[in-house]
PDB file of N, CA and C in Angstrom:
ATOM      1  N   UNK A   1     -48.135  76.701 -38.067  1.00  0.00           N
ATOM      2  CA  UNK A   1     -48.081  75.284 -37.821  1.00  0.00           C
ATOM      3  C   UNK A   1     -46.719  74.710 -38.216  1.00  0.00           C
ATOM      4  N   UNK A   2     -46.224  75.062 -39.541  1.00  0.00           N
ATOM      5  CA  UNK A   2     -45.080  74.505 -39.693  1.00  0.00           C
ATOM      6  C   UNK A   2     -43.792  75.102 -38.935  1.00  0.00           C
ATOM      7  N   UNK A   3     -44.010  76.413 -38.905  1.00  0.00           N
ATOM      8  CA  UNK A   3     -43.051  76.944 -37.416  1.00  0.00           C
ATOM      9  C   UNK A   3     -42.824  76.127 -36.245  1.00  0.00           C
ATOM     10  N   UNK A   4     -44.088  76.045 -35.870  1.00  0.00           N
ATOM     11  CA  UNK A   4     -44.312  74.981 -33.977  1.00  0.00           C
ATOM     12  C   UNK A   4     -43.971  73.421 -34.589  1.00  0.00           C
ATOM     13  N   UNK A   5     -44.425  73.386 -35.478  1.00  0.00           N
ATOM     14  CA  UNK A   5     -44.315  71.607 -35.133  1.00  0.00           C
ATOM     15  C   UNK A   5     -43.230  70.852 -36.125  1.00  0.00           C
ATOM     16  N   UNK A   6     -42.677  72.071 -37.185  1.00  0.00           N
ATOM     17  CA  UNK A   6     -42.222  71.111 -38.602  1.00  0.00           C
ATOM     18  C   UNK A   6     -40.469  71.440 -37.871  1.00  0.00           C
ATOM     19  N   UNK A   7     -39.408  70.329 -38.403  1.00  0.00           N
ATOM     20  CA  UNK A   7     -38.431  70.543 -38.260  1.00  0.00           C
ATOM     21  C   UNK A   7     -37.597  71.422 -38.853  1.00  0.00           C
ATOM     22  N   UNK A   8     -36.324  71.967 -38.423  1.00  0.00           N
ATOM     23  CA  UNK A   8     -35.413  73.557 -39.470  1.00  0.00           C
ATOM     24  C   UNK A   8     -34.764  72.727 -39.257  1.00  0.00           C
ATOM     25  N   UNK A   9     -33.379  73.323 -40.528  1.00  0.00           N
ATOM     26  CA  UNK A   9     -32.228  73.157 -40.819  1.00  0.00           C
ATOM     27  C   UNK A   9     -31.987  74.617 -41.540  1.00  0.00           C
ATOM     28  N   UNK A  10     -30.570  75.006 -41.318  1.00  0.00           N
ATOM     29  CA  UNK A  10     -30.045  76.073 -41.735  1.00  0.00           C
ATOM     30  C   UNK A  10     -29.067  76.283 -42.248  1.00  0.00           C
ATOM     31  N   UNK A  11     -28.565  76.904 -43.387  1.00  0.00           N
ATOM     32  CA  UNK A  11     -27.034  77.155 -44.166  1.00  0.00           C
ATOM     33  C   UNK A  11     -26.829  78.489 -44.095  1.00  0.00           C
ATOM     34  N   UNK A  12     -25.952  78.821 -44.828  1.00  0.00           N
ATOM     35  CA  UNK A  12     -25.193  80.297 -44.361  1.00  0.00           C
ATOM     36  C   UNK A  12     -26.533  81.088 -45.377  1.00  0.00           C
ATOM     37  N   UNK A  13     -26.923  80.634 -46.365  1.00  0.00           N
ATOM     38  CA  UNK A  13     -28.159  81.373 -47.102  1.00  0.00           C
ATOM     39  C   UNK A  13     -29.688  81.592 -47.061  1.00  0.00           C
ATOM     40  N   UNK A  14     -30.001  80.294 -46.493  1.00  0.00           N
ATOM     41  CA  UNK A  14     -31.552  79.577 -46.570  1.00  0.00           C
ATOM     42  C   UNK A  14     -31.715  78.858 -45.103  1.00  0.00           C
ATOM     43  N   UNK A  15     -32.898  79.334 -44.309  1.00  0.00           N
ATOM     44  CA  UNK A  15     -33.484  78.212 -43.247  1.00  0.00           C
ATOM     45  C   UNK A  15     -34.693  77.568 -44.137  1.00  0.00           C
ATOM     46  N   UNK A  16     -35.012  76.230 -43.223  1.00  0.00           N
ATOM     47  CA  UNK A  16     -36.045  75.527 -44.252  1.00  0.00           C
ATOM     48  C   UNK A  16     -36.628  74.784 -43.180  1.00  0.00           C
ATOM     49  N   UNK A  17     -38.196  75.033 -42.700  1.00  0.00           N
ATOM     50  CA  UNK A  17     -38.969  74.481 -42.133  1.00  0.00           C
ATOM     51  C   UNK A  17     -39.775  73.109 -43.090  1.00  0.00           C
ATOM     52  N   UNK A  18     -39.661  71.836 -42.474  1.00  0.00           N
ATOM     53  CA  UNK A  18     -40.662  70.988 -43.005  1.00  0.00           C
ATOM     54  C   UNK A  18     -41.571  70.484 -41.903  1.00  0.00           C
ATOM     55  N   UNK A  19     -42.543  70.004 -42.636  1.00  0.00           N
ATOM     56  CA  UNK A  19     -43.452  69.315 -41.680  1.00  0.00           C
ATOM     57  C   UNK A  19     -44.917  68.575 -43.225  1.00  0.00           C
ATOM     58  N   UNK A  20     -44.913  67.341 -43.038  1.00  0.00           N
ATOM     59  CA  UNK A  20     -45.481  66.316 -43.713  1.00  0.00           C
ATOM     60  C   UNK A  20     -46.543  67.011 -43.473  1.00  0.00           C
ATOM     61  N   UNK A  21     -47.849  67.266 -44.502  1.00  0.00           N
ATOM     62  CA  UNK A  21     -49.218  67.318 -44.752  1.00  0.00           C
ATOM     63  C   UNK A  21     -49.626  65.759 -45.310  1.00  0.00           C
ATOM     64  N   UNK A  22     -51.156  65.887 -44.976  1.00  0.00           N
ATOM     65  CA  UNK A  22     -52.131  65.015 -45.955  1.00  0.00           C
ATOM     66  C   UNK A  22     -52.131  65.075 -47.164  1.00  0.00           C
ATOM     67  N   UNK A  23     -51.358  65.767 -48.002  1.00  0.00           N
ATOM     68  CA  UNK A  23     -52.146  65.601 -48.977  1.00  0.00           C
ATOM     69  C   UNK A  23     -50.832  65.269 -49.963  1.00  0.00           C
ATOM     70  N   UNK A  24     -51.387  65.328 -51.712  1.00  0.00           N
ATOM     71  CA  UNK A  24     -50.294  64.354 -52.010  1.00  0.00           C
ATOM     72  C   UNK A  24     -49.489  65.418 -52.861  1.00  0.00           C
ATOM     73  N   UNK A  25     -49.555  66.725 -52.241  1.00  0.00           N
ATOM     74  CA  UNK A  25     -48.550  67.452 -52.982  1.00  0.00           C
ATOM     75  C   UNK A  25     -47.539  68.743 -51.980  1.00  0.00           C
ATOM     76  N   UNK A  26     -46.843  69.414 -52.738  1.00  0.00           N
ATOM     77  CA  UNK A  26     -46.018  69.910 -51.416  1.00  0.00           C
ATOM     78  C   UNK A  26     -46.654  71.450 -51.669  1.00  0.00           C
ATOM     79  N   UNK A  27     -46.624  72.557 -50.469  1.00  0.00           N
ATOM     80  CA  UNK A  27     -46.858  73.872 -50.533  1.00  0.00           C
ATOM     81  C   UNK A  27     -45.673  74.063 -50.145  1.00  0.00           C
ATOM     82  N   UNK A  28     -45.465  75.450 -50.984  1.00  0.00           N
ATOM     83  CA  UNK A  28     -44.227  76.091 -49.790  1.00  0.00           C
ATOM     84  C   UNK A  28     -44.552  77.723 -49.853  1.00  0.00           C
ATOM     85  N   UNK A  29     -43.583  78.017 -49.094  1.00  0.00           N
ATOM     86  CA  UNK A  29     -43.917  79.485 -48.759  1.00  0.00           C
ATOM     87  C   UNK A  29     -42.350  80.088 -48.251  1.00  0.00           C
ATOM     88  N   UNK A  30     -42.324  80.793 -49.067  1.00  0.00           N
ATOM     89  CA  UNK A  30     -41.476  82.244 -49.103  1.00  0.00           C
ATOM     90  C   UNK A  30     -41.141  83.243 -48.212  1.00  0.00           C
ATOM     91  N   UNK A  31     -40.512  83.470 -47.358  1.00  0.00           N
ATOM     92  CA  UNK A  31     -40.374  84.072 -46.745  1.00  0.00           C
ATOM     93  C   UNK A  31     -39.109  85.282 -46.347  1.00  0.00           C
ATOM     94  N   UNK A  32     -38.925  86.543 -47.061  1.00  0.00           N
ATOM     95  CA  UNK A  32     -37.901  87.305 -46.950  1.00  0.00           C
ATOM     96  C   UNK A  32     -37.759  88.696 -46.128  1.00  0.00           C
ATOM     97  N   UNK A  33     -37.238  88.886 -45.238  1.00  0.00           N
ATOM     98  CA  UNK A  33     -37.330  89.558 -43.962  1.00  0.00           C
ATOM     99  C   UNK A  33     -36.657  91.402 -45.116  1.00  0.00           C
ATOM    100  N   UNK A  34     -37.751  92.270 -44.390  1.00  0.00           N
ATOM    101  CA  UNK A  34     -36.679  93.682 -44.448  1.00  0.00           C
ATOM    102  C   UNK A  34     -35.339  94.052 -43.961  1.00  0.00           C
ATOM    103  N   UNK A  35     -34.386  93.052 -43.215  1.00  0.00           N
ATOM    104  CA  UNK A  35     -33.636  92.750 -42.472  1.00  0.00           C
ATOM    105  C   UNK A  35     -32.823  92.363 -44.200  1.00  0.00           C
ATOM    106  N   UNK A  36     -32.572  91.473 -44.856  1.00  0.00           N
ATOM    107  CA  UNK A  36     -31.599  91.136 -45.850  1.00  0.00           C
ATOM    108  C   UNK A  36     -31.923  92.464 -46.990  1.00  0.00           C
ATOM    109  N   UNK A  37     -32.646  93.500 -46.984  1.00  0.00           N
ATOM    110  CA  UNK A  37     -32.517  94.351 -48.237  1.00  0.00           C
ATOM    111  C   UNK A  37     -33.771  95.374 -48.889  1.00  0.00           C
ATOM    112  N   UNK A  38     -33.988  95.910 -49.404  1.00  0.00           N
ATOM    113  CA  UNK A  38     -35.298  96.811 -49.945  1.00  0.00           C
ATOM    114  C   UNK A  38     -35.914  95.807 -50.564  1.00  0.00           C
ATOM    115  N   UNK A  39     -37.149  96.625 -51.406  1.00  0.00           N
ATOM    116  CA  UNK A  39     -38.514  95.288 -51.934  1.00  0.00           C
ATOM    117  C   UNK A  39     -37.598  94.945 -53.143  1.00  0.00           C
ATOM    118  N   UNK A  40     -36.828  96.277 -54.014  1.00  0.00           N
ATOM    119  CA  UNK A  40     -36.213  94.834 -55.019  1.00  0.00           C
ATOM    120  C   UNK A  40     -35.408  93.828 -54.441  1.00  0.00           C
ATOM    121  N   UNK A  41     -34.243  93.816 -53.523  1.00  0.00           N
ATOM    122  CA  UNK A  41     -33.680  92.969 -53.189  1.00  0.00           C
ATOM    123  C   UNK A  41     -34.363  91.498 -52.383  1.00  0.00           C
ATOM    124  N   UNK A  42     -35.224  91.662 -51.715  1.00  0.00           N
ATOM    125  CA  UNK A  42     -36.143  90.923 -51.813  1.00  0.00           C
ATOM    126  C   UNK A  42     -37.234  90.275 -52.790  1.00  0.00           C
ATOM    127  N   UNK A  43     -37.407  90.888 -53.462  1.00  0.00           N
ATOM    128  CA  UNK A  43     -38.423  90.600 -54.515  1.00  0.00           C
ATOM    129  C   UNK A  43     -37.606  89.288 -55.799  1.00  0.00           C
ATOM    130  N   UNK A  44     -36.657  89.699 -55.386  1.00  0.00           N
ATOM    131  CA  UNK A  44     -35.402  89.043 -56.407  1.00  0.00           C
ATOM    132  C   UNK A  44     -35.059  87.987 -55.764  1.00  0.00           C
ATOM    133  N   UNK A  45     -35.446  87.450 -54.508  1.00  0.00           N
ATOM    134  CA  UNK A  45     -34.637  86.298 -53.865  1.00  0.00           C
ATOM    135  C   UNK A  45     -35.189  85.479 -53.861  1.00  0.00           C
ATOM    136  N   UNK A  46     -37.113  86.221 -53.786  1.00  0.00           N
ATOM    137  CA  UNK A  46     -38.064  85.228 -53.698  1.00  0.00           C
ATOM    138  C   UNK A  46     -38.489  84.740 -55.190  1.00  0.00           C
ATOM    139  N   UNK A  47     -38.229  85.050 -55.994  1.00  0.00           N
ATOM    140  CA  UNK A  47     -38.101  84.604 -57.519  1.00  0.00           C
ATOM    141  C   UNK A  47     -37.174  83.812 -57.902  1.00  0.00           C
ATOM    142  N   UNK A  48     -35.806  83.925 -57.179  1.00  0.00           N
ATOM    143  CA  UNK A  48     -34.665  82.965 -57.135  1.00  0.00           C
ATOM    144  C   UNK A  48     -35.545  81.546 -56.373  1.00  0.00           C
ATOM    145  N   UNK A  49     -35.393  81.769 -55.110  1.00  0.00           N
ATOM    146  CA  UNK A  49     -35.910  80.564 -54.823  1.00  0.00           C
ATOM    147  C   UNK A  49     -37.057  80.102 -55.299  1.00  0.00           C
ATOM    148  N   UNK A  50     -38.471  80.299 -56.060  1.00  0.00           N
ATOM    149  CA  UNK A  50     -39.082  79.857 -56.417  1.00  0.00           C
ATOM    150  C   UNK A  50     -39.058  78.950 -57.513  1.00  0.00           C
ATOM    151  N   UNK A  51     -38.027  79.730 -58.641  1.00  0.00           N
ATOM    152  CA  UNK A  51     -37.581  79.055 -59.507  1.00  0.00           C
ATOM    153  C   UNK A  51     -37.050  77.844 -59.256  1.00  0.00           C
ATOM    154  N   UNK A  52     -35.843  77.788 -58.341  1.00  0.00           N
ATOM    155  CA  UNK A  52     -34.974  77.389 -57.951  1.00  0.00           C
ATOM    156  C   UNK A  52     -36.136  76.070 -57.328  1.00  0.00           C
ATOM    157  N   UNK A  53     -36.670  76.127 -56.839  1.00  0.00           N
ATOM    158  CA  UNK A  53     -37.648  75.048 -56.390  1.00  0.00           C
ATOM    159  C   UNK A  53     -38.578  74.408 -57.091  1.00  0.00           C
ATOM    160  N   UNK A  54     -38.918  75.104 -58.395  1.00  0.00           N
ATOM    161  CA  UNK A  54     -39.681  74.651 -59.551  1.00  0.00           C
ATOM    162  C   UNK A  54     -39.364  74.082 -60.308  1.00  0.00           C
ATOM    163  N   UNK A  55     -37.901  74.539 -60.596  1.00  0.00           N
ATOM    164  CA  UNK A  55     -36.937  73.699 -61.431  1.00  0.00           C
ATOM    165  C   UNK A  55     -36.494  72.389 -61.010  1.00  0.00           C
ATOM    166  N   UNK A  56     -36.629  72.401 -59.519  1.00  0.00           N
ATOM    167  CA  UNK A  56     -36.188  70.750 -59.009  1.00  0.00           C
ATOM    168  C   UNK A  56     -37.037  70.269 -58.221  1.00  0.00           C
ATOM    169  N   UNK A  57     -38.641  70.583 -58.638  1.00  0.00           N
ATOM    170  CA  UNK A  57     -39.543  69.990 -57.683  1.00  0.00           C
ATOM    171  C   UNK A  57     -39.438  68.677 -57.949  1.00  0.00           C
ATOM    172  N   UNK A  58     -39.168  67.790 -58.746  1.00  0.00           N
ATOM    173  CA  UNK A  58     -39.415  66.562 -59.272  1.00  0.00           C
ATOM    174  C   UNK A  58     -38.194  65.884 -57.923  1.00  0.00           C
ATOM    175  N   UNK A  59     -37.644  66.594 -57.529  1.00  0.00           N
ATOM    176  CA  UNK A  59     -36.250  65.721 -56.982  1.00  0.00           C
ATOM    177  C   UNK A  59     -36.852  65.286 -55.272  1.00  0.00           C
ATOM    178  N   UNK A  60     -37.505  66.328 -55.145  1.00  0.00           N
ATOM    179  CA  UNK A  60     -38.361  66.547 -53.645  1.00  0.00           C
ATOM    180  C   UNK A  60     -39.900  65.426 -54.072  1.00  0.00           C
ATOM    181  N   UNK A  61     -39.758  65.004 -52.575  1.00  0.00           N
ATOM    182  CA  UNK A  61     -40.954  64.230 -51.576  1.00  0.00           C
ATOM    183  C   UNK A  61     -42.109  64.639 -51.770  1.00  0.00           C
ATOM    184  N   UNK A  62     -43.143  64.257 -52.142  1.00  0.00           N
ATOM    185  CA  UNK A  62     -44.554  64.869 -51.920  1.00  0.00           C
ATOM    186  C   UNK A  62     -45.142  64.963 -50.779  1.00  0.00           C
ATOM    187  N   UNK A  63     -46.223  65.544 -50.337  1.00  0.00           N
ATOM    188  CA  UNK A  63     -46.781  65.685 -49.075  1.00  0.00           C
ATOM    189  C   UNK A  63     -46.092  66.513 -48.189  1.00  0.00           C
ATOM    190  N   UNK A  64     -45.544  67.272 -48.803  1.00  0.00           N
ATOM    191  CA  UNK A  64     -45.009  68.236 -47.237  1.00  0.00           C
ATOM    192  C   UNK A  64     -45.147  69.799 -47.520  1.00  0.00           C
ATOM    193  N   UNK A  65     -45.279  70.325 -46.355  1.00  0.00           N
ATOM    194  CA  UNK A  65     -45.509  71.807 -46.321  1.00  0.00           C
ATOM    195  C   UNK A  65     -44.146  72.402 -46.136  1.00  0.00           C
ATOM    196  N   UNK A  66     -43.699  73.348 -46.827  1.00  0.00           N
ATOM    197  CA  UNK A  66     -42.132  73.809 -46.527  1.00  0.00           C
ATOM    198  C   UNK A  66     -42.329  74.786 -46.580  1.00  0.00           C
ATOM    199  N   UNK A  67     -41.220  76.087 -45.467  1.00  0.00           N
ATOM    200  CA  UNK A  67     -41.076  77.209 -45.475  1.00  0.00           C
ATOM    201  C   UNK A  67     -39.576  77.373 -45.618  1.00  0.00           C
ATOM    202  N   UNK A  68     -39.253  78.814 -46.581  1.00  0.00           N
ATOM    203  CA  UNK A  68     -37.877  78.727 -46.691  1.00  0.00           C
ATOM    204  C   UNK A  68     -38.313  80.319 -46.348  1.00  0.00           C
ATOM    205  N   UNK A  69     -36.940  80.660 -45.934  1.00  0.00           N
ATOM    206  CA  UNK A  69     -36.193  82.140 -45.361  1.00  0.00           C
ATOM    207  C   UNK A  69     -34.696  82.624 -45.685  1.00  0.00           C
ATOM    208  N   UNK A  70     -35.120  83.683 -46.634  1.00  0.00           N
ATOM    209  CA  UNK A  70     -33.947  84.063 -46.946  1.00  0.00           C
ATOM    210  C   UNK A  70     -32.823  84.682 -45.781  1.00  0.00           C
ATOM    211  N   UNK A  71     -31.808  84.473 -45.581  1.00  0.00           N
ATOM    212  CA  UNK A  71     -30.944  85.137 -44.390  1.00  0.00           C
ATOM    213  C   UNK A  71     -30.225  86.401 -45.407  1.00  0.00           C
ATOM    214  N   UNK A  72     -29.554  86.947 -44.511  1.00  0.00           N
ATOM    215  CA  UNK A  72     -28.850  88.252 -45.360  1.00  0.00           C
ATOM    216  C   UNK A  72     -27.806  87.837 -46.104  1.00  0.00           C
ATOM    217  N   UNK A  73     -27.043  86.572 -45.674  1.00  0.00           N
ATOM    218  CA  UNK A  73     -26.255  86.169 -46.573  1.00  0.00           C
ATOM    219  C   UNK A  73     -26.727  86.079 -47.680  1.00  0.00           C
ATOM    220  N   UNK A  74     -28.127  85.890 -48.173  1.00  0.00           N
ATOM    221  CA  UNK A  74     -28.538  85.491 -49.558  1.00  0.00           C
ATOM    222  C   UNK A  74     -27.887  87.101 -50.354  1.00  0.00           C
ATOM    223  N   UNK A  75     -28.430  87.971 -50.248  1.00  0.00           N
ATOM    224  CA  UNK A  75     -28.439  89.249 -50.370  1.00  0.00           C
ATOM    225  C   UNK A  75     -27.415  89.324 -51.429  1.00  0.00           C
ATOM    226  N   UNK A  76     -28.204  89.083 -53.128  1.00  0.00           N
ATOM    227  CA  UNK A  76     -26.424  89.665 -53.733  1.00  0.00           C
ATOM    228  C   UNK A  76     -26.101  88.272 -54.147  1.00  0.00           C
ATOM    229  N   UNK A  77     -26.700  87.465 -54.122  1.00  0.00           N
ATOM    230  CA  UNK A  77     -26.279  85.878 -54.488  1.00  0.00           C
ATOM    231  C   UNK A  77     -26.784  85.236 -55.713  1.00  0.00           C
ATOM    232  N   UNK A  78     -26.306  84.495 -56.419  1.00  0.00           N
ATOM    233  CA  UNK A  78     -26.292  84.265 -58.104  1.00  0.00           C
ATOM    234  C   UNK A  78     -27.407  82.785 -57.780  1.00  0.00           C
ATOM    235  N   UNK A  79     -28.311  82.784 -58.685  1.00  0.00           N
ATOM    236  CA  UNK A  79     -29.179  82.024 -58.970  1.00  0.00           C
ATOM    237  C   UNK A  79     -28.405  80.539 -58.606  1.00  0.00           C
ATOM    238  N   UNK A  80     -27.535  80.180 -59.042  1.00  0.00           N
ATOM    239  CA  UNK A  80     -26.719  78.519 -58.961  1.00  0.00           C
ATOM    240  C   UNK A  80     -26.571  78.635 -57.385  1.00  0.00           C
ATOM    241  N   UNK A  81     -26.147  79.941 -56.766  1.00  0.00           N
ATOM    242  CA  UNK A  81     -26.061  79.632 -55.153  1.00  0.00           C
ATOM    243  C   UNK A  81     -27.027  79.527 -54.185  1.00  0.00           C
ATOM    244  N   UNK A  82     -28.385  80.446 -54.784  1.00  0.00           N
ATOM    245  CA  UNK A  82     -29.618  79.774 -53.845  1.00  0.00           C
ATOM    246  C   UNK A  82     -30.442  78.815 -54.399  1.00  0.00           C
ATOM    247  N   UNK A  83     -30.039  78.055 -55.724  1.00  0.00           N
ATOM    248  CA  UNK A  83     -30.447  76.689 -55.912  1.00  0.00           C
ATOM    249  C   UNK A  83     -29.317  75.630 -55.320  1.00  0.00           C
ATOM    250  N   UNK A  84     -28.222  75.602 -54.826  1.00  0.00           N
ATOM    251  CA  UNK A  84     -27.123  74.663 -54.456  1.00  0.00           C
ATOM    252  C   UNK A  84     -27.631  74.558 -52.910  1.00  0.00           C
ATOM    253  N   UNK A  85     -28.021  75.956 -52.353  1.00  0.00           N
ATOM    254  CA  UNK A  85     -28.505  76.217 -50.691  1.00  0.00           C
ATOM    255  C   UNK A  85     -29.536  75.502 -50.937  1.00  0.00           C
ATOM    256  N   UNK A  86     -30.699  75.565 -51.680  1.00  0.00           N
ATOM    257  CA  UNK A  86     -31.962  74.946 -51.495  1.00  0.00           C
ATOM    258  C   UNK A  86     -32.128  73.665 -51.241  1.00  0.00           C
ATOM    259  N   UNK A  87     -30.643  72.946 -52.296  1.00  0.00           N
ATOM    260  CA  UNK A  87     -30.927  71.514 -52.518  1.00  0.00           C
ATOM    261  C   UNK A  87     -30.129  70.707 -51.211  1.00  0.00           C
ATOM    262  N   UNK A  88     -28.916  71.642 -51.540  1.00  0.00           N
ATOM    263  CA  UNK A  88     -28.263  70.847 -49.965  1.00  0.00           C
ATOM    264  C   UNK A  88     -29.285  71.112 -48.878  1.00  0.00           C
ATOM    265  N   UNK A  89     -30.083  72.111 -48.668  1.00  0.00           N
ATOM    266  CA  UNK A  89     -31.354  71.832 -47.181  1.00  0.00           C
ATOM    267  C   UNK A  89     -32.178  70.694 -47.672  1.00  0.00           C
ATOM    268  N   UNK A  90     -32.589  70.635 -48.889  1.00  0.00           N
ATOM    269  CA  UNK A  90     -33.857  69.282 -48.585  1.00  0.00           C
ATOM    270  C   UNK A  90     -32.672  67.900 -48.910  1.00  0.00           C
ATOM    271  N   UNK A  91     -31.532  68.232 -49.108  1.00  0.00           N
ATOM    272  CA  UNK A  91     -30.394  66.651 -48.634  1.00  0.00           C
ATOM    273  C   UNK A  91     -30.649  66.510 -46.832  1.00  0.00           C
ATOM    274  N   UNK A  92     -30.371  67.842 -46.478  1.00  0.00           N
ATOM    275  CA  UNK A  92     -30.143  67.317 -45.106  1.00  0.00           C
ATOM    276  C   UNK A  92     -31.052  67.089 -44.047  1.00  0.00           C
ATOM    277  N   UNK A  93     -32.812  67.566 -45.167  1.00  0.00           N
ATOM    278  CA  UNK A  93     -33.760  66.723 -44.761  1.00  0.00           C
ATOM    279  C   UNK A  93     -34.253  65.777 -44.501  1.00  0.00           C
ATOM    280  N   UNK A  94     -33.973  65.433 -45.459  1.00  0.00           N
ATOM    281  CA  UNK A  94     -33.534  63.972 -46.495  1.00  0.00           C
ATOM    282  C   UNK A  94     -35.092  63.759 -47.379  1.00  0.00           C
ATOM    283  N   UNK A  95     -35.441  65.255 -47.538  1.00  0.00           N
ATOM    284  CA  UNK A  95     -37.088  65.225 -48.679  1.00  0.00           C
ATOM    285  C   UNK A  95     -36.563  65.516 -49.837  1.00  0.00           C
ATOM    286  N   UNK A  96     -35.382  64.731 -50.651  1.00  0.00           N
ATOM    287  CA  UNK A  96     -34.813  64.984 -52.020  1.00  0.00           C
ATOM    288  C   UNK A  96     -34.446  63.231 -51.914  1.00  0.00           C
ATOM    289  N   UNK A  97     -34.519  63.116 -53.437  1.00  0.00           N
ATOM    290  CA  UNK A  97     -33.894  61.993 -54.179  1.00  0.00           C
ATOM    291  C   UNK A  97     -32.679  61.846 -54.497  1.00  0.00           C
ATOM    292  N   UNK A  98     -31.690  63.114 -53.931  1.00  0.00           N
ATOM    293  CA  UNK A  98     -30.264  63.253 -54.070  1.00  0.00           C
ATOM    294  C   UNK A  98     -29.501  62.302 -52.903  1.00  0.00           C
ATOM    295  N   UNK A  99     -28.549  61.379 -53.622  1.00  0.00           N
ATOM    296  CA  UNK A  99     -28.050  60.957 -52.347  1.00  0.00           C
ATOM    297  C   UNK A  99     -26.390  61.608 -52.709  1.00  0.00           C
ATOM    298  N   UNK A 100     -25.622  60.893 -51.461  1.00  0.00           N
ATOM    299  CA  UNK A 100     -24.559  61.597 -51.748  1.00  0.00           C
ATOM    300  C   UNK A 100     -23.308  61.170 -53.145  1.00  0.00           C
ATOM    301  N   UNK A 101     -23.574  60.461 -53.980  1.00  0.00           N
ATOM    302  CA  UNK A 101     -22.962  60.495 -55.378  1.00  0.00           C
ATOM    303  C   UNK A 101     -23.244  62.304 -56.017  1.00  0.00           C
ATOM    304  N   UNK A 102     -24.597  62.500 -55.685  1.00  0.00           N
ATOM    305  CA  UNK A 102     -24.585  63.755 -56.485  1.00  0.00           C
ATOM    306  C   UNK A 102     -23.580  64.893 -56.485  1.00  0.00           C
ATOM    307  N   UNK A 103     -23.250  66.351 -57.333  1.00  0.00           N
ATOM    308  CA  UNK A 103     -22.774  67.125 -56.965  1.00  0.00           C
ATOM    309  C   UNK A 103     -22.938  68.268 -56.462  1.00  0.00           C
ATOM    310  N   UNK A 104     -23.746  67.952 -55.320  1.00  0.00           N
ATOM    311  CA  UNK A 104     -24.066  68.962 -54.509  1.00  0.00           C
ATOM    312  C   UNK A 104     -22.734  69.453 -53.271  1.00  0.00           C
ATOM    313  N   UNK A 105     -22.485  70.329 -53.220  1.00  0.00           N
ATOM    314  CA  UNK A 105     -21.092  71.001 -52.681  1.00  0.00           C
ATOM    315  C   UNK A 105     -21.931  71.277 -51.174  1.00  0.00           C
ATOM    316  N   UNK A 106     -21.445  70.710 -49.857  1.00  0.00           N
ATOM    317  CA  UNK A 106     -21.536  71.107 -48.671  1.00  0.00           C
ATOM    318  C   UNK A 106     -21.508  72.518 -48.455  1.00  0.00           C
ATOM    319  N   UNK A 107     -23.011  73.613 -48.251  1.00  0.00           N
ATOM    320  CA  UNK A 107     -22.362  74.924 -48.264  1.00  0.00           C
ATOM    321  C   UNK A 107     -23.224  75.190 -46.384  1.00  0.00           C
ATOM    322  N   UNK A 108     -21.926  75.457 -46.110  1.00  0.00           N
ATOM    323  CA  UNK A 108     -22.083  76.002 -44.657  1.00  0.00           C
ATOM    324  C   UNK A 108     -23.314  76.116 -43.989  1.00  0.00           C
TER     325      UNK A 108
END
């Protein structure tokens, strides 16, 4: 559902499907292809981003269903860079409380 109907945006690290639910909190879901690396290298990205999303759930919109996807660029990437990817996608959602004063760095 959030594939067909929710909107993407993409950076050189992270795609990010949204699409608004009923209800008053957000799901998300993880998604890392055999394509960026073996199960540790994967296993490690999806722990990055989870964190990385736990740590700044407060900054994000309630009510929405989100899917994120690691690309191969992630592959090999330091915790501050797939939390900087995460946050600049829900800026250019605009499902974050970040406006542009913050220091979030434009990453590709």
């Amino acid at each position: 559902m959030v594939y067909k109907h929710g909107k993407s945006f993409a950076n050189r690290l992270l795609v990010m499907y949204v699409l608004e639910n009923d209800l008053n909190k957000n799901r998300i879901g993880i998604s890392v292809s055999k394509k960026v690396g073996n199960s540790i290298i994967r296993h490690r990205l999806t722990r990055l981003i989870r964190e990385s999303y736990r740590l700044n759930e407060q900054l994000f919109l309630n009510g929405l269903d989100m899917v994120v996807i690691a690309r191969p660029g992630a592959k090999g990437k330091s915790y501050k860079d797939i939390e900087k990817s995460l946050l600049h996608l829900g800026k250019i959602h605009h499902i974050t409380g970040l406006n542009n004063e913050n220091n979030i760095d434009q990453v590709d």
